[in-house]
Each structure stands twice: as C-alpha cells, then as structure tokens.
N, C-alpha and C. Protein backbone atom coordinates (compact mmCIF):
# COMPACT_ATOMS: atom_id res chain seq x y z
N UNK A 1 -95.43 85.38 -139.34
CA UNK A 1 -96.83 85.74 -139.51
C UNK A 1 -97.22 86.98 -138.71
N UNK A 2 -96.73 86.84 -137.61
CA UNK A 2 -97.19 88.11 -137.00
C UNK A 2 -96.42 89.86 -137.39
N UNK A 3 -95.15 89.56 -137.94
CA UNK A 3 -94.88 90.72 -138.65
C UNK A 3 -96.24 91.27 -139.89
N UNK A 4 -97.07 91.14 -140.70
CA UNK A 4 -97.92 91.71 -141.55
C UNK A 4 -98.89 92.06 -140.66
N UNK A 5 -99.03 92.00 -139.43
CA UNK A 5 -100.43 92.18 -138.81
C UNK A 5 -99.90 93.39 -138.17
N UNK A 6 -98.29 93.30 -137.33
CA UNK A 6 -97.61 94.53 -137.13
C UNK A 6 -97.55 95.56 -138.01
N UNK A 7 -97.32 95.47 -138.95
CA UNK A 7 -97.55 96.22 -140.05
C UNK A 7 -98.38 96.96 -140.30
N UNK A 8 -99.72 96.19 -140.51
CA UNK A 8 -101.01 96.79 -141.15
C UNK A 8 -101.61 97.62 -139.71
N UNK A 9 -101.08 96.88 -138.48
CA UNK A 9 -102.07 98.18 -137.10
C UNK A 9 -100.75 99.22 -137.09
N UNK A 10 -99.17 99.39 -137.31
CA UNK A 10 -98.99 100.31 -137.63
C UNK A 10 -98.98 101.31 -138.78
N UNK A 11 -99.93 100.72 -139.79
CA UNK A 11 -100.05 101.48 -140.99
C UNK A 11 -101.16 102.50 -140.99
N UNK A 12 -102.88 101.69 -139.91
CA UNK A 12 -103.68 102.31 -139.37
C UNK A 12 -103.29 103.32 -138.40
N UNK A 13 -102.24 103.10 -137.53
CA UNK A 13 -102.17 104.56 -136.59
C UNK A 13 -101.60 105.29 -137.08
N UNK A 14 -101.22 104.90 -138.53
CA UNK A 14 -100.07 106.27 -138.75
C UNK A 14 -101.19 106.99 -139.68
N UNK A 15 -102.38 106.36 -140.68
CA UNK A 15 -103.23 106.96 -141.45
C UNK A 15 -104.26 107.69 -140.34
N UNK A 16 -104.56 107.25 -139.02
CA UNK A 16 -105.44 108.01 -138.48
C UNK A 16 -104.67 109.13 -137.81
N UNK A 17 -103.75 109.57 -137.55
CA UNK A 17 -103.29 110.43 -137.52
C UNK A 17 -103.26 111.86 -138.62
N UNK A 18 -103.64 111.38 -139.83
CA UNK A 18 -103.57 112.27 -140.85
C UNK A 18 -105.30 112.80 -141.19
N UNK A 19 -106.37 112.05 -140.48
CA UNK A 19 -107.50 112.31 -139.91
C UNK A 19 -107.51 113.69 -139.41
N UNK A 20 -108.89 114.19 -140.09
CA UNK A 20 -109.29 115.25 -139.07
C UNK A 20 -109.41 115.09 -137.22
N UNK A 21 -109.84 113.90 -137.04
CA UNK A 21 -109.84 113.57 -135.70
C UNK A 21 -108.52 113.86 -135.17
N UNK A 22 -107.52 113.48 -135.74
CA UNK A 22 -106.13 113.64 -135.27
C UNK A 22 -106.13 115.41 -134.95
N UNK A 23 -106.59 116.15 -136.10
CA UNK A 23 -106.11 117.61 -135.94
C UNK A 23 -106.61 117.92 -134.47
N UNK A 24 -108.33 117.62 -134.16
CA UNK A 24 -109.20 118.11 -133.39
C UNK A 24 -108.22 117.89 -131.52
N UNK A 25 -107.51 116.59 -132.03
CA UNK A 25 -106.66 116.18 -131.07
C UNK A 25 -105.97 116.76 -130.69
N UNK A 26 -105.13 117.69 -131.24
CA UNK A 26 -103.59 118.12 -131.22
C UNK A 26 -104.10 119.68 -130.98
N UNK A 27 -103.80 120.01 -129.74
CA UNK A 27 -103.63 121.47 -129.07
C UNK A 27 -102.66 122.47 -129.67
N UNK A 28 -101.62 121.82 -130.04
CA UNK A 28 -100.88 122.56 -130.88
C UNK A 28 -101.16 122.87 -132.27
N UNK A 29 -101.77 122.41 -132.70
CA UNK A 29 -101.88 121.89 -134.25
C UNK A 29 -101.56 123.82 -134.80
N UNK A 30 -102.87 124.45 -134.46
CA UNK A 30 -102.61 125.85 -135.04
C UNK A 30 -101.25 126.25 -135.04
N UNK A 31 -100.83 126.43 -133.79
CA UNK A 31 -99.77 127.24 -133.63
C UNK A 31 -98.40 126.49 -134.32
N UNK A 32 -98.81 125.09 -134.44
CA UNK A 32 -97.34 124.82 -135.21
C UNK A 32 -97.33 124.70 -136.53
N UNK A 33 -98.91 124.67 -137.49
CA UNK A 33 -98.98 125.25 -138.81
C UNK A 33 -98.66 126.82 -139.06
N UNK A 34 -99.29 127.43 -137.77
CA UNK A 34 -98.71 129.09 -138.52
C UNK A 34 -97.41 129.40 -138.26
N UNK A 35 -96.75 128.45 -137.78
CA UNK A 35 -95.26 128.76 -137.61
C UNK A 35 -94.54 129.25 -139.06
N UNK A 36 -95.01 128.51 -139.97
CA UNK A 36 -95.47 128.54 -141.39
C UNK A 36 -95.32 129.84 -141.90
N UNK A 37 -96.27 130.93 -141.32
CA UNK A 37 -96.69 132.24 -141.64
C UNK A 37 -95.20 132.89 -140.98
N UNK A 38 -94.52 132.44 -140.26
CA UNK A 38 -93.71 133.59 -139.31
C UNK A 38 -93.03 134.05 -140.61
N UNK A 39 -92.41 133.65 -141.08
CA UNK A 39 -91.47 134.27 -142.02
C UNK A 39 -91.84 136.03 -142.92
N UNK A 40 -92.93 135.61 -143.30
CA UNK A 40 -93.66 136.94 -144.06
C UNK A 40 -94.55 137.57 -143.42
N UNK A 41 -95.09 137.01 -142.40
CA UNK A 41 -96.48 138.08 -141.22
C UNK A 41 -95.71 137.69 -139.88
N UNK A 42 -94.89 137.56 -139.48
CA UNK A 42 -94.50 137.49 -138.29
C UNK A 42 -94.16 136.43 -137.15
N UNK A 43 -93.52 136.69 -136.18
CA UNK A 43 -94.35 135.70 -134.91
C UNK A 43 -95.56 135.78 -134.33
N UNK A 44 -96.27 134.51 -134.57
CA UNK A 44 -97.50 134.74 -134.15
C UNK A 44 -98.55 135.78 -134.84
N UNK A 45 -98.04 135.84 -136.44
CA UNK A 45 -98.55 136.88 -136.62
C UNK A 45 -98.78 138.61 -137.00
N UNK A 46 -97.68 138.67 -135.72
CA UNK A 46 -97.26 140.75 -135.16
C UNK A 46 -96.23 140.38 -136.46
N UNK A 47 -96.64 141.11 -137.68
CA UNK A 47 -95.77 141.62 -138.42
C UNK A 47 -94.76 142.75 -138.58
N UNK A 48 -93.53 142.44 -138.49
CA UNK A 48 -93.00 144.60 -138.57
C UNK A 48 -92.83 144.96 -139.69
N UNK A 49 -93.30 144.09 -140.59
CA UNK A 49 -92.60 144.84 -142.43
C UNK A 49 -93.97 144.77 -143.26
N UNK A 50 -94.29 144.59 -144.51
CA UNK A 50 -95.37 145.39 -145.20
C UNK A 50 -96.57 144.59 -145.44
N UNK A 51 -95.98 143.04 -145.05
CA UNK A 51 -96.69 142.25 -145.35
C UNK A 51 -98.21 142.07 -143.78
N UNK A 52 -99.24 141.71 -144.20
CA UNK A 52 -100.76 142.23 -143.76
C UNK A 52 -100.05 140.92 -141.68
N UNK A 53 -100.81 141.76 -141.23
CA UNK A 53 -101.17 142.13 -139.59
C UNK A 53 -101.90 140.74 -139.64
N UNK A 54 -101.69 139.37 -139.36
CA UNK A 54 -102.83 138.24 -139.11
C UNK A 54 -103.10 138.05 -137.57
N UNK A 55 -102.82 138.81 -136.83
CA UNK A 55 -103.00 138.50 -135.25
C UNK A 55 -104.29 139.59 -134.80
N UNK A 56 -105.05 138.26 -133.94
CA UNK A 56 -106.01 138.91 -133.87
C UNK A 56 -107.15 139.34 -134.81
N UNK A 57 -106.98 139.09 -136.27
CA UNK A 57 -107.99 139.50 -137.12
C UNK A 57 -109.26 137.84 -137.03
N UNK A 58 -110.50 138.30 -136.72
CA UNK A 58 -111.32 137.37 -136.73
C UNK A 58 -111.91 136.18 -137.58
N UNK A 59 -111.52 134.93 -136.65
CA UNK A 59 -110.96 133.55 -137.43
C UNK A 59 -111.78 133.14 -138.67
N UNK A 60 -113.05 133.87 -139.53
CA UNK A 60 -114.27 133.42 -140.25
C UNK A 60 -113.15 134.75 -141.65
N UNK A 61 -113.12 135.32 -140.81
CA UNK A 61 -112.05 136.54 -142.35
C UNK A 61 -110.97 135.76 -142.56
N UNK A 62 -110.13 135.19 -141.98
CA UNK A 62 -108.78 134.56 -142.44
C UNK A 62 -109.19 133.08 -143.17
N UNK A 63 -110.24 132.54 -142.51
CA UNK A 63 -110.87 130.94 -143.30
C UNK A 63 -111.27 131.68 -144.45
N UNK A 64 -111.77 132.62 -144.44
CA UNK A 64 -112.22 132.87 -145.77
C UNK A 64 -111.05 133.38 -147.04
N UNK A 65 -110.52 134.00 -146.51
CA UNK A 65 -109.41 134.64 -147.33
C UNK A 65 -108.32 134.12 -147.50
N UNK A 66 -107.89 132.90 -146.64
CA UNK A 66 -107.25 131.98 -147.43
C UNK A 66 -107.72 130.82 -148.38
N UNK A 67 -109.08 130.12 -147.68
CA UNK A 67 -110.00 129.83 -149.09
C UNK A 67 -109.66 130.11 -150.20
N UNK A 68 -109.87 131.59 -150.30
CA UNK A 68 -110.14 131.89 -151.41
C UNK A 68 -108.58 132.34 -152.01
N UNK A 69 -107.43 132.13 -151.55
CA UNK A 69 -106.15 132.10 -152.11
C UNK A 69 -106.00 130.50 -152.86
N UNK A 70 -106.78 129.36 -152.11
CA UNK A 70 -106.54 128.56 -152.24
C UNK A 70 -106.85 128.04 -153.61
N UNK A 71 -108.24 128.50 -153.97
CA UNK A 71 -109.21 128.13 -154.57
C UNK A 71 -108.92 129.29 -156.09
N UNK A 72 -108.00 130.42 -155.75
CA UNK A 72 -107.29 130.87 -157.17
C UNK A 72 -108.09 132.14 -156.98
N UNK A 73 -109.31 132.40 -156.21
CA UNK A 73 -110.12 133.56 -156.40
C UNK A 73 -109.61 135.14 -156.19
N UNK A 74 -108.62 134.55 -155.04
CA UNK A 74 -108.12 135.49 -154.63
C UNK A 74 -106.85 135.76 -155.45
N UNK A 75 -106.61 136.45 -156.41
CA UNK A 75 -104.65 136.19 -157.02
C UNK A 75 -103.77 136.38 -155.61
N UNK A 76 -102.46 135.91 -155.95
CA UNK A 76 -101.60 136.22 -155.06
C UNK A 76 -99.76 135.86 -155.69
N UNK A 77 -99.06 136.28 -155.54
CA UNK A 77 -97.68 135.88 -156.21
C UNK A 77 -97.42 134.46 -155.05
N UNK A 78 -97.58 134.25 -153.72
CA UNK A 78 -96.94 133.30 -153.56
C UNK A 78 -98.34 132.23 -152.63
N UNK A 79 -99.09 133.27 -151.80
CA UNK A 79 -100.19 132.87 -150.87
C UNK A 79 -100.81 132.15 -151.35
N UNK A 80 -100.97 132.15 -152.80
CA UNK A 80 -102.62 131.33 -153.75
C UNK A 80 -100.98 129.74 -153.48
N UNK A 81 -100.17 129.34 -153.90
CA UNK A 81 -99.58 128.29 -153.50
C UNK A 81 -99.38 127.53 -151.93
N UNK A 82 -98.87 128.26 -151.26
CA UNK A 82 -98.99 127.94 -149.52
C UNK A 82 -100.12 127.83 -150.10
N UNK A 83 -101.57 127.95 -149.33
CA UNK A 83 -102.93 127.66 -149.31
C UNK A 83 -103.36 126.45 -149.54
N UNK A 84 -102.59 125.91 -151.09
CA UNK A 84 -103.14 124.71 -151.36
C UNK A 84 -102.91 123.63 -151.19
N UNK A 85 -101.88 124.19 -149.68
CA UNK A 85 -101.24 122.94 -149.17
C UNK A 85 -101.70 122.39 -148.18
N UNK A 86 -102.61 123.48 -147.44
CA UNK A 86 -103.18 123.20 -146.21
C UNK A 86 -105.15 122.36 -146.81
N UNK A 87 -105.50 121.32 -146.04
CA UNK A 87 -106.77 121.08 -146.38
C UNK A 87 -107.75 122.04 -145.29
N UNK A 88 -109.04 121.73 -145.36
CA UNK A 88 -110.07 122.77 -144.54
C UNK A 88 -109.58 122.63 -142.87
N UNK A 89 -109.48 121.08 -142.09
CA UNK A 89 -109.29 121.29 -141.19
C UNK A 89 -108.16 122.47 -140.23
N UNK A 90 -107.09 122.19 -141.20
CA UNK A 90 -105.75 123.00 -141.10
C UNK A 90 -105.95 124.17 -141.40
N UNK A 91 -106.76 124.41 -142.53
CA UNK A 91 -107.06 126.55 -142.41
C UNK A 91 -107.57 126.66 -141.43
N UNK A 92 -108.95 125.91 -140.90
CA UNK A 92 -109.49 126.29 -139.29
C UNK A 92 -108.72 126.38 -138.52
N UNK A 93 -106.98 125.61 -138.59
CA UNK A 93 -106.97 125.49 -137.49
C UNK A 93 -105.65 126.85 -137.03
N UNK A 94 -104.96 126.75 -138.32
CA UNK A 94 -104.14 128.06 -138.47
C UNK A 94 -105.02 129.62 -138.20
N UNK A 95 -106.43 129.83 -138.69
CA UNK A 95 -106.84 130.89 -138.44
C UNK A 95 -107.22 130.91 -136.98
N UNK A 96 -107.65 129.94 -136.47
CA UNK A 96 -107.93 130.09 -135.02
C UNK A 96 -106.90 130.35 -133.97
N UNK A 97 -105.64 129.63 -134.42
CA UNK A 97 -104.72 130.38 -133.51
C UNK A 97 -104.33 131.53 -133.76
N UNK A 98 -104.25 132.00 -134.83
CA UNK A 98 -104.02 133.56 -135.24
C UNK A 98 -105.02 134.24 -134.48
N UNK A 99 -106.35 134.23 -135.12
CA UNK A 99 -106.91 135.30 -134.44
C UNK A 99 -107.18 135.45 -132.75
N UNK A 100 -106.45 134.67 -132.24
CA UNK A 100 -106.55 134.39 -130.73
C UNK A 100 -105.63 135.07 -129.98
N UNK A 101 -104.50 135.37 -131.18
CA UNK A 101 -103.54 136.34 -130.87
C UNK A 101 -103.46 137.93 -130.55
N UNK A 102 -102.76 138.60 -129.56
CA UNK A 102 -103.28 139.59 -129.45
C UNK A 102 -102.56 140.37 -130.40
N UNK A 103 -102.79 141.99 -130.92
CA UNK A 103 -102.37 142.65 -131.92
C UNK A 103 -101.33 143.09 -131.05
C-alpha cells in the first residue's frame, strides 16, 4: 500500500519541477538553455561567424524576437523551430542571460 502513495508524491515533485516556479528557482536555468544557442551565435552568445551577436542585446528585443520566430511571424529556416520548443518562462529566461552578457 504504501508503494502508490510513493509514487503519486514522486510523480508531484517531478511535475512541479516542470512549473514555472521551478524555472524562477533555478539560477542556472538561462545559462543552461542558451547553451542551446552556442552552436550558431556562440558562447554565451560572442559569435565569430555570420550568424547575429545575442550578447548583451537588451532582454525585451530578444523576448520579442524570438516570440515572434516562435509564433511564425518572424520566417526563419531553422530559429521559427528551436523557438517552439521553449515556453514563455524559458524565452525570459534564455534572453536574460544573454543580454547580461558582455559584447
């Protein structure tokens, strides 16, 4: 009997974790979603090849402009996909560590 009760309070900590509360929690959270970005804008951002500079650009332009990759407004060959993977908390939280970054 007591295995289903184990169960169901570890089924609750694992769903509140996927909570915005969880993100607000996690100090890392930005920096280990834009890890994400390193590949095509850089570490942290500092890009050296053609693809756009996200370090340091101010965190209300990047919420917005991935929004709007997300949401199709923006076209993109690969960005409008990434985007729609992340929900709102997670764009806040990827643009905030970006733009915190120095150029």
């Amino acid at each position: 009997m007591k295995r289903p009760l184990a169960s169901i309070t570890l089924l609750i900590s694992a769903l509140s974790l996927l909570s915005g509360t969880a993100y607000a929690a996690d100090p890392n959270l930005g920096r280990n979603l834009a890890a994400t970005c390193a590949a095509c804008h850089g570490t942290d951002g500092k890009t050296a090849g053609i693809n756009a500079n996200l370090a340091g650009v101010p965190k209300d332009t990047l919420v917005q402009t991935l929004k709007a990759f997300k949401s199709g407004e923006k076209p993109a060959t690969v960005m409008n996909q990434l985007a729609k993977g992340y929900d709102d908390a997670q764009i806040e939280a990827i643009a905030g560590y970006l733009a915190a970054q120095r150029k």
